[in-house]
C-alpha atoms as a PDB file:
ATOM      1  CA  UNK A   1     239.795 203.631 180.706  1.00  0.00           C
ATOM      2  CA  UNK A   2     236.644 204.559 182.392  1.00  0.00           C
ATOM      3  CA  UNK A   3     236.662 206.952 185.107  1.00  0.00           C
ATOM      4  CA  UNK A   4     234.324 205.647 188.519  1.00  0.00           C
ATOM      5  CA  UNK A   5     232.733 208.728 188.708  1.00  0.00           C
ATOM      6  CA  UNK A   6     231.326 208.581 185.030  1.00  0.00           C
ATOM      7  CA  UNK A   7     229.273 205.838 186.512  1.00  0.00           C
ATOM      8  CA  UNK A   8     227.917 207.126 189.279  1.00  0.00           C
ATOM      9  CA  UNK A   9     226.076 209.361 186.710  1.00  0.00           C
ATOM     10  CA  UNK A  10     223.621 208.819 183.717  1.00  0.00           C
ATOM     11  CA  UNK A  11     221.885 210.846 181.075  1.00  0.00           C
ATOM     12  CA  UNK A  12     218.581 209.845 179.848  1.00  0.00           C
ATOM     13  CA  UNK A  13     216.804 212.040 177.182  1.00  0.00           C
ATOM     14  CA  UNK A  14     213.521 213.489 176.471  1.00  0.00           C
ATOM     15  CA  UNK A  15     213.059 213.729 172.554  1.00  0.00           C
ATOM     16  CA  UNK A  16     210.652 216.453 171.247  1.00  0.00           C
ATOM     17  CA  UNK A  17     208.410 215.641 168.146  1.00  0.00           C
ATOM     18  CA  UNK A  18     205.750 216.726 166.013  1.00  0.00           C
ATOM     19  CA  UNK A  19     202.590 214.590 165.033  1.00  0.00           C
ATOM     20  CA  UNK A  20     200.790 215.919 162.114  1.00  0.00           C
ATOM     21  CA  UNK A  21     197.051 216.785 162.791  1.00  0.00           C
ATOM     22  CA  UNK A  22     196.394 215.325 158.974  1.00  0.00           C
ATOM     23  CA  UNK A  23     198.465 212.307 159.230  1.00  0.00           C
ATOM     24  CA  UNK A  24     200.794 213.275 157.161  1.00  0.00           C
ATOM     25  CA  UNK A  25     204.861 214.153 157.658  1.00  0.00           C
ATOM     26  CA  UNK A  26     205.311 217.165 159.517  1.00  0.00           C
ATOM     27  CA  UNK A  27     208.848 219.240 159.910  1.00  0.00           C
ATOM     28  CA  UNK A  28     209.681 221.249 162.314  1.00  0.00           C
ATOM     29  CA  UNK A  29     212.929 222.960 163.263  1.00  0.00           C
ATOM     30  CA  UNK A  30     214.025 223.639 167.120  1.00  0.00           C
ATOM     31  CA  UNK A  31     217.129 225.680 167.217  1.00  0.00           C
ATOM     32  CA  UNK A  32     217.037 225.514 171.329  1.00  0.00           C
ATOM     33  CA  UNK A  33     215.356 224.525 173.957  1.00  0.00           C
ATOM     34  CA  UNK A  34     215.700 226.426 176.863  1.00  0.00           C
ATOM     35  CA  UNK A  35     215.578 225.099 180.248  1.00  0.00           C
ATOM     36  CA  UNK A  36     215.188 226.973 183.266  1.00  0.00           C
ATOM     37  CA  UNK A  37     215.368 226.303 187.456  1.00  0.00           C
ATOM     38  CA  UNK A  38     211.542 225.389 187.638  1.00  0.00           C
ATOM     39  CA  UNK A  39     212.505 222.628 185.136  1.00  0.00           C
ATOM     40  CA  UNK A  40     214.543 221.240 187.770  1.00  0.00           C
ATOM     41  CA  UNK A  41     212.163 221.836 190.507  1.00  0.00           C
ATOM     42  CA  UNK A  42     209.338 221.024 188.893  1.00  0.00           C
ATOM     43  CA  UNK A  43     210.557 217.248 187.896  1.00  0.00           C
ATOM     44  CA  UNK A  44     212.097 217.236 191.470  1.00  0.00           C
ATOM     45  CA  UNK A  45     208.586 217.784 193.156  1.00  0.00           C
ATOM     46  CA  UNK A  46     206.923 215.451 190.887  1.00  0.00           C
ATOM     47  CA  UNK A  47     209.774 212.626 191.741  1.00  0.00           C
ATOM     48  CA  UNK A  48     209.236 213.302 195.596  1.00  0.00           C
ATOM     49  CA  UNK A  49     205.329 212.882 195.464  1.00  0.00           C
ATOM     50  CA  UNK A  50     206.313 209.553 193.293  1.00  0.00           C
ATOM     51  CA  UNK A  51     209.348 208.005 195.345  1.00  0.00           C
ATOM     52  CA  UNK A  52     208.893 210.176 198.642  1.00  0.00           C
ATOM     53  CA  UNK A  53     211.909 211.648 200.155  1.00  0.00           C
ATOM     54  CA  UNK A  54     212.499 215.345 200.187  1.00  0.00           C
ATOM     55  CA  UNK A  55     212.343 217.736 196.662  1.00  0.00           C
ATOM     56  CA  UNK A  56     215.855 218.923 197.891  1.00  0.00           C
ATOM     57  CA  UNK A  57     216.995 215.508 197.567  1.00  0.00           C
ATOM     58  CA  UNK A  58     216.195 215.194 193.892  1.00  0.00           C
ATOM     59  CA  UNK A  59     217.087 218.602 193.179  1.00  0.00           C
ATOM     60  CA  UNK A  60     220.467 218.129 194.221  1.00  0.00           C
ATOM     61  CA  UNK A  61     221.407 214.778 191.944  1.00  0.00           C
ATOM     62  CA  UNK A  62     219.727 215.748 188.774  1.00  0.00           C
ATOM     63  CA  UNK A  63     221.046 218.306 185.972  1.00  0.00           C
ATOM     64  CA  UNK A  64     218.547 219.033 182.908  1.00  0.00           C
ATOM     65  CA  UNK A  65     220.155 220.934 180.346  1.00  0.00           C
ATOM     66  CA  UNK A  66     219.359 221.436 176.354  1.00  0.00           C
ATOM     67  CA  UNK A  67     220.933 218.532 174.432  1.00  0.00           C
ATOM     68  CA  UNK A  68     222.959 219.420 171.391  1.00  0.00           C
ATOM     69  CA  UNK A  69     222.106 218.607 168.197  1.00  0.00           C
ATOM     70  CA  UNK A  70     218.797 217.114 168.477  1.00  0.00           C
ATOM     71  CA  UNK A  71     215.425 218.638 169.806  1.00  0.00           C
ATOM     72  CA  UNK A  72     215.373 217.240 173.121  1.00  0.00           C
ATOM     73  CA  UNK A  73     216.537 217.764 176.757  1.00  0.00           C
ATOM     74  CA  UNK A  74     219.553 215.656 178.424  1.00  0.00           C
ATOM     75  CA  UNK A  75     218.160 214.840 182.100  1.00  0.00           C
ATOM     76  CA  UNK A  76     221.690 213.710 184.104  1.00  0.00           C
ATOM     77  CA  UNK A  77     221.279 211.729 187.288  1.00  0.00           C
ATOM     78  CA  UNK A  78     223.916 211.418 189.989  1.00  0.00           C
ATOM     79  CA  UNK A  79     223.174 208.055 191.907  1.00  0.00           C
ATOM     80  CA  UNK A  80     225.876 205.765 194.406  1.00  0.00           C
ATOM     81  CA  UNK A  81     225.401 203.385 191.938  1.00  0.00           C
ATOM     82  CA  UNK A  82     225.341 203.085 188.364  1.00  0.00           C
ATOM     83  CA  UNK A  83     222.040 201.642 188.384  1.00  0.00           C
ATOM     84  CA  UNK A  84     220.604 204.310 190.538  1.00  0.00           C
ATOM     85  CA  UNK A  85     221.842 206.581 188.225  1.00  0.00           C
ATOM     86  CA  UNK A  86     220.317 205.048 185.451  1.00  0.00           C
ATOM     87  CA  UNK A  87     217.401 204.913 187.272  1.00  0.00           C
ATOM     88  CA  UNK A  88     216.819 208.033 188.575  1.00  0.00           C
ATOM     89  CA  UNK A  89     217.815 209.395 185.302  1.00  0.00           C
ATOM     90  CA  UNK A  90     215.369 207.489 183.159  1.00  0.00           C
ATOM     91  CA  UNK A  91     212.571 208.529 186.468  1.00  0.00           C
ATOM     92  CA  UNK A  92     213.194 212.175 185.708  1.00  0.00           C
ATOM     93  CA  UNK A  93     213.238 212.143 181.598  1.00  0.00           C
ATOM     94  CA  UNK A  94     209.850 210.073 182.468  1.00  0.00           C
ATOM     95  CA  UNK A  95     208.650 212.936 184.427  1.00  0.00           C
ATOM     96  CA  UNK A  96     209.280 215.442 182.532  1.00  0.00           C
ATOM     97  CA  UNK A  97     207.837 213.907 179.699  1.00  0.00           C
ATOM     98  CA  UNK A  98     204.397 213.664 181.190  1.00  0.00           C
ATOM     99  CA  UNK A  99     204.916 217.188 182.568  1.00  0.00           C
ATOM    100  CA  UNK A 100     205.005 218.451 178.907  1.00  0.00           C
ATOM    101  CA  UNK A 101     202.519 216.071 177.681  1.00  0.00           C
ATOM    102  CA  UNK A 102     200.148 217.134 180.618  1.00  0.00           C
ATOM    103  CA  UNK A 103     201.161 220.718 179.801  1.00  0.00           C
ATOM    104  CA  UNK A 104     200.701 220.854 175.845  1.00  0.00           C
ATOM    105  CA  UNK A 105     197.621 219.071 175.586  1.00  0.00           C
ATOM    106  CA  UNK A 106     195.246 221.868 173.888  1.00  0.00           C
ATOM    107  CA  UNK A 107     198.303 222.634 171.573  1.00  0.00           C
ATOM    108  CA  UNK A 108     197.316 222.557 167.856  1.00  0.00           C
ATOM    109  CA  UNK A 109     200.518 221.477 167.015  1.00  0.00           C
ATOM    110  CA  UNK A 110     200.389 218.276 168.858  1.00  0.00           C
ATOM    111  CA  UNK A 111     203.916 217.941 169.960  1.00  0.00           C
ATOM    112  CA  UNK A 112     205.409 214.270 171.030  1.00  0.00           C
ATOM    113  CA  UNK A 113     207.854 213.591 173.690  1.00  0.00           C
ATOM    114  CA  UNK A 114     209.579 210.196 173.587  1.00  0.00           C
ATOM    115  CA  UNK A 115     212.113 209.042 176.460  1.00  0.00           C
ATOM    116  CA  UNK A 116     215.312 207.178 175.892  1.00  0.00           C
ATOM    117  CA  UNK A 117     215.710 205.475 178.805  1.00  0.00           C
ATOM    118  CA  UNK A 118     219.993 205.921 180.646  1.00  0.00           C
ATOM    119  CA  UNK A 119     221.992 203.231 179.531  1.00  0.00           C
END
């Protein structure tokens, strides 16, 4: 059985990569991701000037934390509906993922970031 709350929030994810300068395979290995407050605040700002309302808003339904296993970062959304959830969730991965992109632009290394949108 499914608990109501456990709808009224959704993770979406931000998946790091690595695209070889040559073309060819690259490898990397990411043993954690660390996330801090201006994470949070930073993806919160960049909803507000999106959506509008206030940074506080955002800030207060969304939880972006290192995802296990897997080189990425888990971006949780709490929403009044399930599809708000999903929505705001799959908003913030979205932003964060341009964020970085914007971010690591002149890096050699040419790291991807791929969202996987809430279900």
């Amino acid at each position: 059985m499914v608990d109501a709350d456990d709808c009224l929030h959704k993770t979406a994810v931000v998946a790091f990569g690595v695209e070889p300068s040559d073309g060819g395979v690259a490898s990397f290995a990411v043993f954690d991701i660390e996330t801090s407050p201006d994470d949070l605040t930073i993806t919160a700002e960049l909803l507000a000037q999106t959506h509008g309302r206030d940074v506080s808003d955002y800030e207060s339904d969304l939880t972006i934390a290192s995802a296990t296993d897997v080189a990425a970062l888990a971006v949780t959304a709490r929403g009044r509906t399930p599809d708000a959830a999903r929505s705001l969730a799959t908003d913030a991965a979205e932003a964060i993922s341009s964020y970085l992109a914007k971010n690591n632009a002149t890096n050699p290394t040419h790291f991807t970031y791929t969202v996987i949108p809430a279900r």
